[in-house]
Protein backbone atom coordinates (compact mmCIF):
# COMPACT_ATOMS: atom_id res chain seq x y z
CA UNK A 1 -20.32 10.95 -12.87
CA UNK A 2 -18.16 11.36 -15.80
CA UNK A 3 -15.85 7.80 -16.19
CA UNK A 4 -12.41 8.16 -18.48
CA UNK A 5 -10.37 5.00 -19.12
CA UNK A 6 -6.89 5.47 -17.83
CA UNK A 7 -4.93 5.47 -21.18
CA UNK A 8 -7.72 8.43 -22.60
CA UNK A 9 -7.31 10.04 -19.26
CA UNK A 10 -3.32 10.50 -20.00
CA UNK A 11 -3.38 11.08 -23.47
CA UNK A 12 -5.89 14.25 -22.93
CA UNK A 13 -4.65 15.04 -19.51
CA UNK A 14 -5.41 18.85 -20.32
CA UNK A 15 -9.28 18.24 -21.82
CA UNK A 16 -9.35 16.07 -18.63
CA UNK A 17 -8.81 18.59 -16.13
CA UNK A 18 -10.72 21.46 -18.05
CA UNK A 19 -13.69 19.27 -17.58
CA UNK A 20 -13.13 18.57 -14.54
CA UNK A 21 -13.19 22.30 -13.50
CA UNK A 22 -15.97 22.88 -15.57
CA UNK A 23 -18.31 20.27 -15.04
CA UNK A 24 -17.21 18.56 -11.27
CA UNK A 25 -15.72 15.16 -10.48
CA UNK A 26 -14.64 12.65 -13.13
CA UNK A 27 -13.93 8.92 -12.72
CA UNK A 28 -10.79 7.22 -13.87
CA UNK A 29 -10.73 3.65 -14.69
CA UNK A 30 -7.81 1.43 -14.59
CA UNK A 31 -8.32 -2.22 -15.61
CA UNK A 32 -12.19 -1.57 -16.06
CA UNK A 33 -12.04 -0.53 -12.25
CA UNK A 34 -12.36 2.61 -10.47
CA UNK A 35 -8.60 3.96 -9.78
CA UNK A 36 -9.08 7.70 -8.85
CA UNK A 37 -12.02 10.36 -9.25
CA UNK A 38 -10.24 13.83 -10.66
CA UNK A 39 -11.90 17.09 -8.74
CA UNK A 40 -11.01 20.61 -9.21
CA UNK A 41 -8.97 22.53 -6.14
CA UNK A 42 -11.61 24.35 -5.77
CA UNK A 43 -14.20 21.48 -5.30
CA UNK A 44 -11.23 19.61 -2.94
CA UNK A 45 -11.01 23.01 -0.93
CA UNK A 46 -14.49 23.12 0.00
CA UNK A 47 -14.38 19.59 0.83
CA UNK A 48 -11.79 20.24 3.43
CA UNK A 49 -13.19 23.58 4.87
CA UNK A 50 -16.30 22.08 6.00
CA UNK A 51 -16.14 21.60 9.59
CA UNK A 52 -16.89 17.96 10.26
CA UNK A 53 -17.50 17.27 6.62
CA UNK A 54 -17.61 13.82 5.28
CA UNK A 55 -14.25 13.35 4.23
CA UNK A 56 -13.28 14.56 8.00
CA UNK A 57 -15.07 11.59 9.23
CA UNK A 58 -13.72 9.11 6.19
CA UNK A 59 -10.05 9.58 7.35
CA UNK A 60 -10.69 9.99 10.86
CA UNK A 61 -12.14 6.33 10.69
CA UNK A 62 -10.51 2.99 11.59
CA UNK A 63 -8.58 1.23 9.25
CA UNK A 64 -8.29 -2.50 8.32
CA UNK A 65 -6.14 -3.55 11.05
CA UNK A 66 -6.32 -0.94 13.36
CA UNK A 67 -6.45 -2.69 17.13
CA UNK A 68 -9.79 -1.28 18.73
CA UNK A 69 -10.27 -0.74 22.35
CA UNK A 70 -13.99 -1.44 23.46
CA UNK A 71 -14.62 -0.71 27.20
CA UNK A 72 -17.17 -2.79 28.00
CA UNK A 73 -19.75 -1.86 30.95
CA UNK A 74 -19.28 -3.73 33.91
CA UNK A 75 -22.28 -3.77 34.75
CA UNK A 76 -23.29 -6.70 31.93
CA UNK A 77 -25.06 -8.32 31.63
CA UNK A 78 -28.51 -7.64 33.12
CA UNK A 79 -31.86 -8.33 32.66
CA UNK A 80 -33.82 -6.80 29.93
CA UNK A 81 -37.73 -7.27 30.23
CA UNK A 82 -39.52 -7.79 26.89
C-alpha cells in the first residue's frame, strides 16, 4: 500500500485522491504513524454491500470497555477424560 505523509497528503489533496481512484487504498501518516488509509467511494461501497463482509464484523465487535455478559454453563465443571 501506497503511504503519503500528512503535510504531502494536504498539499496535493487532488493528485491524492486521483490515485486513490486509480490505483486503490493509500496510507496517510501523521507523526510517522498510520492516521487514515484514503479509498475511493467506489472501493468503500463495495466494502459495505457485502453481506457479512469484514468491516460488518469490525464494527459489530466489542469495544475497549464494553461490559460483556458470559453465561456460563451450569453444568461446570465436569470431568474430562484424557
Amino acid at each position: 500500500m501506497e503511504t503519503w505523509q500528512l503535510q504531502d497528503a494536504k498539499n496535493r489533496f487532488s493528485e491524492l485522491v486521483e490515485r486513490a481512484r486509480a490505483k486503490g487504498p493509500l496510507l496517510v501518516t501523521r507523526r510517522g504513524k498510520p492516521a487514515v488509509i484514503v479509498l475511493s467511494a467506489e472501493e468503500y461501497q463495495r466494502m459495505v454491500d457485502k453481506e457479512d463482509s469484514s468491516l460488518d464484523i469490525l464494527l459489530a465487535a466489542p469495544r475497549v470497555g464494553d461490559e460483556l455478559e458470559i453465561e456460563r454453563d451450569p453444568s461446570l465443571p465436569r470431568s474430562v477424560s484424557f
